[in-house]
PDB file of N, CA and C in Angstrom:
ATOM      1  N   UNK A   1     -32.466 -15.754 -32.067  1.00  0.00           N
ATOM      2  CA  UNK A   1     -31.192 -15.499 -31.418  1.00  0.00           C
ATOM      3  C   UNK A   1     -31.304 -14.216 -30.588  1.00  0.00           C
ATOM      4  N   UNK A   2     -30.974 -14.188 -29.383  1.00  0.00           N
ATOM      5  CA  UNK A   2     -30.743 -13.515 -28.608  1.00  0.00           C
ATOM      6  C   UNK A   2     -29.569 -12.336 -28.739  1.00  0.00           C
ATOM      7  N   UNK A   3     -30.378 -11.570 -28.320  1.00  0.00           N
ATOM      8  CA  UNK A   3     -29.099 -10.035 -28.780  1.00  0.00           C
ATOM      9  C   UNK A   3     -28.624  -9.247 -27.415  1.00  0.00           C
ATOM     10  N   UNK A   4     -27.178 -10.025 -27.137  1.00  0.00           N
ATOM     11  CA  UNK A   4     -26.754  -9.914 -25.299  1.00  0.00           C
ATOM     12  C   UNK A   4     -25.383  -8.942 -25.572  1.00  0.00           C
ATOM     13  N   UNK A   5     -25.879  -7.439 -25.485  1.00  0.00           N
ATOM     14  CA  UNK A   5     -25.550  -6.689 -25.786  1.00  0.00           C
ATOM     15  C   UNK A   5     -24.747  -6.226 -24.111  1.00  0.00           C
ATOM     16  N   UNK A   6     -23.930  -5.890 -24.055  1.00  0.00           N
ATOM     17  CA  UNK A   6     -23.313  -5.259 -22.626  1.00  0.00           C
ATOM     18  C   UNK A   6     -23.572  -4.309 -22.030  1.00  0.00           C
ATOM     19  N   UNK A   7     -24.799  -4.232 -20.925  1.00  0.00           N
ATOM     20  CA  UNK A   7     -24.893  -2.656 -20.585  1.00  0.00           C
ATOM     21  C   UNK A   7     -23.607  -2.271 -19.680  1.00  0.00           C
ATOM     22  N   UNK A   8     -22.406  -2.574 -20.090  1.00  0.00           N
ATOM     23  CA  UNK A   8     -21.176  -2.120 -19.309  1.00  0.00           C
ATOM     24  C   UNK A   8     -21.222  -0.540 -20.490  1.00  0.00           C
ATOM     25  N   UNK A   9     -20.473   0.629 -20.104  1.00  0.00           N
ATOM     26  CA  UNK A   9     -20.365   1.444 -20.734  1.00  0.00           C
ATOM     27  C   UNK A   9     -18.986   1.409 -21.440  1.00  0.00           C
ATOM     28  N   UNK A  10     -18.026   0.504 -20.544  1.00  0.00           N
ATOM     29  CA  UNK A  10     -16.680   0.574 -20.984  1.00  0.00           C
ATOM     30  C   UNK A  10     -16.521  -0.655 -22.000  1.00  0.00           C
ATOM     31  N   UNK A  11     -17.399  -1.906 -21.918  1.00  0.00           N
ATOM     32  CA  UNK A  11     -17.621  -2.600 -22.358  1.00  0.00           C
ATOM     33  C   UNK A  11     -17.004  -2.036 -24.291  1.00  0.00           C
ATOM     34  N   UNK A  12     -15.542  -2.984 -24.587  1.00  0.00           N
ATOM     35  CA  UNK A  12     -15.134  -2.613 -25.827  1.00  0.00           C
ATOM     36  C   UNK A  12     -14.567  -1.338 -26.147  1.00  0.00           C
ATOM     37  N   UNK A  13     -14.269  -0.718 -25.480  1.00  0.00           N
ATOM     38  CA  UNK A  13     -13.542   0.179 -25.686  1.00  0.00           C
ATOM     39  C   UNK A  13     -12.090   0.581 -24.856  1.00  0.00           C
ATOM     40  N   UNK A  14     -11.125   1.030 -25.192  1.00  0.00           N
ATOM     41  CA  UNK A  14      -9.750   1.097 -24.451  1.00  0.00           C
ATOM     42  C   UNK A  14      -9.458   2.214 -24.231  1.00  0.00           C
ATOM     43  N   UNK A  15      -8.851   2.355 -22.910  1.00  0.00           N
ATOM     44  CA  UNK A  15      -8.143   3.370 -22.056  1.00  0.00           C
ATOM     45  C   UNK A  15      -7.744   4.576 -23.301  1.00  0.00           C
ATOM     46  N   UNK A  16      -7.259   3.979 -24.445  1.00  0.00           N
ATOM     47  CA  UNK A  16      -6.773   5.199 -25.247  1.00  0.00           C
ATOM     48  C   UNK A  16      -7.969   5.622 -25.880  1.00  0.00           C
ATOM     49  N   UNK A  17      -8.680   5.226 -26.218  1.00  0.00           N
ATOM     50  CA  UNK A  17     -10.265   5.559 -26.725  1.00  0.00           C
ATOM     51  C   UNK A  17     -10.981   6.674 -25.705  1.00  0.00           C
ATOM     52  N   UNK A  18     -10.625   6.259 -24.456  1.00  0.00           N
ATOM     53  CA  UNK A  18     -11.372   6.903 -23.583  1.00  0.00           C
ATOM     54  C   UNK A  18     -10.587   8.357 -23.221  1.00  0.00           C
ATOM     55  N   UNK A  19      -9.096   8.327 -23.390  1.00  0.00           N
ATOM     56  CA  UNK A  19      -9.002   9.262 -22.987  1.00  0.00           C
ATOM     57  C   UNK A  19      -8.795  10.530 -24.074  1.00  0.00           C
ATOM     58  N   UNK A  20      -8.786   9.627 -24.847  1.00  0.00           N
ATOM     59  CA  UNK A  20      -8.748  10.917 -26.474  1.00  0.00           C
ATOM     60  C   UNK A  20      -9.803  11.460 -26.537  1.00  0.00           C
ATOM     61  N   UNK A  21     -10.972  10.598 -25.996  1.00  0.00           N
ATOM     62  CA  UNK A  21     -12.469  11.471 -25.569  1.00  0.00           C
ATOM     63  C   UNK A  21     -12.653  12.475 -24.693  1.00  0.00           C
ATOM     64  N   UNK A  22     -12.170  12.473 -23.538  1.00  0.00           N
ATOM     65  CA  UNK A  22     -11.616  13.196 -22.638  1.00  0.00           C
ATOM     66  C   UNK A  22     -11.080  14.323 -22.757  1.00  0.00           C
ATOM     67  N   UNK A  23      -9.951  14.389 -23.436  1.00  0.00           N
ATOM     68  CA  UNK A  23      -8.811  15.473 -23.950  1.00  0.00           C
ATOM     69  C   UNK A  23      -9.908  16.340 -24.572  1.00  0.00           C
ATOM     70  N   UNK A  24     -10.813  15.513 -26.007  1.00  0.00           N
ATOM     71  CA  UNK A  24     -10.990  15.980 -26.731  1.00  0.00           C
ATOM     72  C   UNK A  24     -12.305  17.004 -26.197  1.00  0.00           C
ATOM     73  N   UNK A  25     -12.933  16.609 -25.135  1.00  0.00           N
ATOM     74  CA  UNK A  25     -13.980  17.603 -24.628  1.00  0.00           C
ATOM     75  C   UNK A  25     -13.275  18.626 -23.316  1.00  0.00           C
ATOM     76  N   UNK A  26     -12.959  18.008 -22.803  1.00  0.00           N
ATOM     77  CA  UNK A  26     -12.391  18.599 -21.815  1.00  0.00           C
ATOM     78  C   UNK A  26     -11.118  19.482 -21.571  1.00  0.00           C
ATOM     79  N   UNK A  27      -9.833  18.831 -22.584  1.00  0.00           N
ATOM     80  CA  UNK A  27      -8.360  19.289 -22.434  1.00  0.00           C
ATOM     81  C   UNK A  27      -7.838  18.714 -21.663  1.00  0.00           C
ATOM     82  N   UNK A  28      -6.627  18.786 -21.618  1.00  0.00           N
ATOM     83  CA  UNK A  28      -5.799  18.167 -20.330  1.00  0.00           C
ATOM     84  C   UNK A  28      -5.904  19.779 -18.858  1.00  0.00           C
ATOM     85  N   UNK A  29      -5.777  20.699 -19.329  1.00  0.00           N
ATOM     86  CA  UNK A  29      -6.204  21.515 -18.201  1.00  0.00           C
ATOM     87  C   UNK A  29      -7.280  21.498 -17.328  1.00  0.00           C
ATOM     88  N   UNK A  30      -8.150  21.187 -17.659  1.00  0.00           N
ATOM     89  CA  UNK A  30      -9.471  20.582 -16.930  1.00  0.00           C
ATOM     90  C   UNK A  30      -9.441  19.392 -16.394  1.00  0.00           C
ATOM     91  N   UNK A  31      -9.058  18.409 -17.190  1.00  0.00           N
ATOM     92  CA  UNK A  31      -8.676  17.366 -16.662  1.00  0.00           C
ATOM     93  C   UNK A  31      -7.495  17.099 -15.658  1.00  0.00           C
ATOM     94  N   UNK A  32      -6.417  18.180 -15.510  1.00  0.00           N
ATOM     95  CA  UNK A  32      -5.865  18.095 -14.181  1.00  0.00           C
ATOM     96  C   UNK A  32      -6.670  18.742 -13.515  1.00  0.00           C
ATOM     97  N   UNK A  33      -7.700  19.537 -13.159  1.00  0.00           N
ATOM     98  CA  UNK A  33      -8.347  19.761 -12.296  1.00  0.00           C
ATOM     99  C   UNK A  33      -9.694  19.059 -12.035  1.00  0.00           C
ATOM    100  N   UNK A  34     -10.305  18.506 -12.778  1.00  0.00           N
ATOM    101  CA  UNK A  34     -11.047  16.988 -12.270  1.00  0.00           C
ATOM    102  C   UNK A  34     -10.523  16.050 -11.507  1.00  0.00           C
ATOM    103  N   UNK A  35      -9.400  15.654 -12.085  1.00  0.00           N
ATOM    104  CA  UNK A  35      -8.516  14.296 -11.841  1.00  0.00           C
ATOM    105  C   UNK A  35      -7.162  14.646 -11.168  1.00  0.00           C
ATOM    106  N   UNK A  36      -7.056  15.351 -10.270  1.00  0.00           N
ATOM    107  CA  UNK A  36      -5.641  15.599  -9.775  1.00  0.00           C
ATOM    108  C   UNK A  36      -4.056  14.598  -9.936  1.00  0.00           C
ATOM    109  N   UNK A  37      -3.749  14.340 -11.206  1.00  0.00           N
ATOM    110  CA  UNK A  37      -2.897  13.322 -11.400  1.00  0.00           C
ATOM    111  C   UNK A  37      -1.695  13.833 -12.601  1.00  0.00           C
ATOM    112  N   UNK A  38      -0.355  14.015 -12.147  1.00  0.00           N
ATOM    113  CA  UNK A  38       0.504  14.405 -12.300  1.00  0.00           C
ATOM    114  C   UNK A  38       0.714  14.638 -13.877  1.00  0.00           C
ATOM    115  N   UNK A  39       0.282  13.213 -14.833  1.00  0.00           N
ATOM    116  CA  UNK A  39       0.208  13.159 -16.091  1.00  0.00           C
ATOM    117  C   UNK A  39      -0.887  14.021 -16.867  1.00  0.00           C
ATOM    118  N   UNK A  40      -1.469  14.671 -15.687  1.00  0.00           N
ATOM    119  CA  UNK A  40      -2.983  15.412 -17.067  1.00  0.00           C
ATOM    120  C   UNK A  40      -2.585  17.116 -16.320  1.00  0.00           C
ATOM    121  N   UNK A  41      -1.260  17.349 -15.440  1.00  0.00           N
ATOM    122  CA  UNK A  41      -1.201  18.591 -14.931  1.00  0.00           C
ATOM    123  C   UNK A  41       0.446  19.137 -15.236  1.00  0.00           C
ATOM    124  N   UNK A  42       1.685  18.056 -15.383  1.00  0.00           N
ATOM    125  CA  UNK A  42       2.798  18.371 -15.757  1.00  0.00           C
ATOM    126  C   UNK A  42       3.111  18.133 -17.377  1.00  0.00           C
ATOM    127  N   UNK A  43       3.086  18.660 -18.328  1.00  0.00           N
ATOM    128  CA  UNK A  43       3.815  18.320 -19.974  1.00  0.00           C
ATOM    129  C   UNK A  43       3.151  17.008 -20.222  1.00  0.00           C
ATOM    130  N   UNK A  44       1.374  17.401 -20.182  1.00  0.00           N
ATOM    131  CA  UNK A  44       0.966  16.044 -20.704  1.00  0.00           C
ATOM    132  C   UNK A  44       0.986  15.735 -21.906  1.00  0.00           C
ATOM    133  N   UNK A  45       1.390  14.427 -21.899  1.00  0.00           N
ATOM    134  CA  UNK A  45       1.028  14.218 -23.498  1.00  0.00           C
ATOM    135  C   UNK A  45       0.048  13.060 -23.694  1.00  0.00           C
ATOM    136  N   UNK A  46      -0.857  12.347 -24.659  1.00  0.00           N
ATOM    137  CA  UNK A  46      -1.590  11.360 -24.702  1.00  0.00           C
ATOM    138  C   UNK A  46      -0.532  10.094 -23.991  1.00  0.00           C
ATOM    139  N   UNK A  47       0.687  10.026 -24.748  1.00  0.00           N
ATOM    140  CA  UNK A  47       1.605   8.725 -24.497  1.00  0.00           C
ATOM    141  C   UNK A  47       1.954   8.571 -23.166  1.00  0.00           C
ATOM    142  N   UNK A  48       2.371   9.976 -22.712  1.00  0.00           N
ATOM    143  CA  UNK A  48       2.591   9.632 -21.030  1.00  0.00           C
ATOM    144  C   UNK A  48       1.433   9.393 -20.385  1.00  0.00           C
ATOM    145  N   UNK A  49      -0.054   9.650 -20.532  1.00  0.00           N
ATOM    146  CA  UNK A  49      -1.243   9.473 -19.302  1.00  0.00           C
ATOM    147  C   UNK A  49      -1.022   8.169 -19.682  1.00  0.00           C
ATOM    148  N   UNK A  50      -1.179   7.529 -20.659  1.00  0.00           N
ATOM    149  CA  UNK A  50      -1.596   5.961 -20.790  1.00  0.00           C
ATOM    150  C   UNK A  50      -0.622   5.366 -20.582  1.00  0.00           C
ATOM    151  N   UNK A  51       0.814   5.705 -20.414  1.00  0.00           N
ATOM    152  CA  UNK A  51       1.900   4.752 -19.790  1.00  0.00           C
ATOM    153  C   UNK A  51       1.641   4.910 -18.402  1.00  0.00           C
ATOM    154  N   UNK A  52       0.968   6.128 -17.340  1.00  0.00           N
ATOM    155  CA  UNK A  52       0.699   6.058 -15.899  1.00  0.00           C
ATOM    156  C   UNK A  52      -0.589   5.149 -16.172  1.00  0.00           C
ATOM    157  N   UNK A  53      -1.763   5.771 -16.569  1.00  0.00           N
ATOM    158  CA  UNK A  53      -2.867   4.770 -16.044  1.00  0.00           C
ATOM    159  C   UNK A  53      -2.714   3.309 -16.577  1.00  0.00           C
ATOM    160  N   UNK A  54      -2.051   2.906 -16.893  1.00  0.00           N
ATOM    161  CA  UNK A  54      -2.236   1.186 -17.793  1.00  0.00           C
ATOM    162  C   UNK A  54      -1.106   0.836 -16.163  1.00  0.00           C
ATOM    163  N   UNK A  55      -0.274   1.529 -15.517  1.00  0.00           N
ATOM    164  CA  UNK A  55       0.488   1.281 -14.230  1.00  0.00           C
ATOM    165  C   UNK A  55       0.041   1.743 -13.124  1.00  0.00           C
ATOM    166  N   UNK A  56      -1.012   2.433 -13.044  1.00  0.00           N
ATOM    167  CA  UNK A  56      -1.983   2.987 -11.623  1.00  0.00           C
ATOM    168  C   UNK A  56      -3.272   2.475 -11.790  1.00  0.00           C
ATOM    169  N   UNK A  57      -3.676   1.611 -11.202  1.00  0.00           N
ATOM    170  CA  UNK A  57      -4.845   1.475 -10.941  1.00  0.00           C
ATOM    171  C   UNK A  57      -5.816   1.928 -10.536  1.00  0.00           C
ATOM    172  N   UNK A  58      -5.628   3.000  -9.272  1.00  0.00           N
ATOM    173  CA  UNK A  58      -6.870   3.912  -8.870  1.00  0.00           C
ATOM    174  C   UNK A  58      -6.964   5.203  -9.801  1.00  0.00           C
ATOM    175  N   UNK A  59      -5.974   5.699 -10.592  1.00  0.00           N
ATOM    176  CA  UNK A  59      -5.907   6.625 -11.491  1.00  0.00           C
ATOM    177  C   UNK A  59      -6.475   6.206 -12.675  1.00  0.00           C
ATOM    178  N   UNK A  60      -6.273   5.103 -12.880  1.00  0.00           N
ATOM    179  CA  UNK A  60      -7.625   4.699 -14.172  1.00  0.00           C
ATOM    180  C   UNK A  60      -8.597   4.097 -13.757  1.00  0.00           C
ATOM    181  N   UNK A  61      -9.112   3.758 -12.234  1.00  0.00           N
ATOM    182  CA  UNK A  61     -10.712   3.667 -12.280  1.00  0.00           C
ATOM    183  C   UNK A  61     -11.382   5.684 -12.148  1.00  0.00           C
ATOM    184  N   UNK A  62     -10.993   6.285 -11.907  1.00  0.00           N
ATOM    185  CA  UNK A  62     -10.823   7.717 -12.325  1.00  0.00           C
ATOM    186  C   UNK A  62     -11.091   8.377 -13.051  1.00  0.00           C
ATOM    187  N   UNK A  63      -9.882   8.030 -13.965  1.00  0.00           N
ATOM    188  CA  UNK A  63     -10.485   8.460 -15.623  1.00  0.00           C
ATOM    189  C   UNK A  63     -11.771   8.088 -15.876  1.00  0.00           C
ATOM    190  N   UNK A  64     -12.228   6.443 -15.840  1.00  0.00           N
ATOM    191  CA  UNK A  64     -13.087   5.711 -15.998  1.00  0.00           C
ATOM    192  C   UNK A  64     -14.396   6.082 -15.608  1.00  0.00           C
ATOM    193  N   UNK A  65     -14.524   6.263 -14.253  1.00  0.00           N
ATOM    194  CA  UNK A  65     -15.565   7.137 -13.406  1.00  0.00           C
ATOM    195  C   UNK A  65     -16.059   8.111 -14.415  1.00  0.00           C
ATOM    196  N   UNK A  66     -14.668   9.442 -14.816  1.00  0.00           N
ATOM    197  CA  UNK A  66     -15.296  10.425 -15.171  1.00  0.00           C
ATOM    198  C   UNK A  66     -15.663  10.584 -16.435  1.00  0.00           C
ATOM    199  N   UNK A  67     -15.252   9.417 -17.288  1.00  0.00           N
ATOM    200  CA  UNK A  67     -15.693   9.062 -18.745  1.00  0.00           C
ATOM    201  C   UNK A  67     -17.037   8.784 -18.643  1.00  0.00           C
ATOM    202  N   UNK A  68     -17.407   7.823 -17.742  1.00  0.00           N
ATOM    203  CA  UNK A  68     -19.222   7.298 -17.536  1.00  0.00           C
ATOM    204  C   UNK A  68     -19.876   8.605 -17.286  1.00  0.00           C
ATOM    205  N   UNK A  69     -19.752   9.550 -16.268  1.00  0.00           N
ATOM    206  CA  UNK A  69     -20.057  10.633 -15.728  1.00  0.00           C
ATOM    207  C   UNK A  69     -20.188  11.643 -17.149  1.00  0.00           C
ATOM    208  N   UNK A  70     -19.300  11.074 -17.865  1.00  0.00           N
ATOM    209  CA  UNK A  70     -19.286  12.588 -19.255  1.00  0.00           C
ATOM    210  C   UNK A  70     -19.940  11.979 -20.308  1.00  0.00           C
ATOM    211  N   UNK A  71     -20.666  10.491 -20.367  1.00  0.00           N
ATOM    212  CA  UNK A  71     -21.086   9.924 -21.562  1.00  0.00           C
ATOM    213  C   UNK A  71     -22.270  10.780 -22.046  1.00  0.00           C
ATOM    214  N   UNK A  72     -22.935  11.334 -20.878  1.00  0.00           N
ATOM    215  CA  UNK A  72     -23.870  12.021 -21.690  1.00  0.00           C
ATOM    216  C   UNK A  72     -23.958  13.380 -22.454  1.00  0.00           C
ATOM    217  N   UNK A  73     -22.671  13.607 -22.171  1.00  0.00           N
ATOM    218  CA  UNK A  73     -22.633  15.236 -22.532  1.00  0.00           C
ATOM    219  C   UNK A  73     -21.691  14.835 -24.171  1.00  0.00           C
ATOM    220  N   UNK A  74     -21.409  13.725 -24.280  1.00  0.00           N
ATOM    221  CA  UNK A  74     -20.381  14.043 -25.352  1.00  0.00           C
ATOM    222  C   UNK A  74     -21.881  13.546 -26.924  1.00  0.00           C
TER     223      UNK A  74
END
């Protein structure tokens, strides 16, 4: 049997997974200055980024980008 493993990086994992990773290396202060987006620079909280990105699309290929970009450091 064949072992068809996903070289996707996002492959199984969710927006809230990813960004609790995020927070958790970075902060939301950094992360409004990576990601210029209203939810990681005004009274962020986890609940509000993921009610914008699950409704912005270019703001969560973004996050996404900079999650792949940070896989190796975490």
């Amino acid at each position: 049997m064949e072992n068809n493993k996903s070289k996707d990086p996002l492959h199984g994992i969710t927006l809230q997974q990813i960004l609790e990773k995020l927070i958790g290396f970075y902060g939301f202060d950094t992360l409004g200055e990576l990601i210029n987006i209203k939810c990681f620079r005004e009274n962020p909280t986890l609940k509000s980024s993921l009610t914008f990105l699950r409704k912005t699309d270019w703001a969560r290929k973004k996050v996404e980008e900079l999650y792949i970009k940070t896989l190796p450091k975490f």
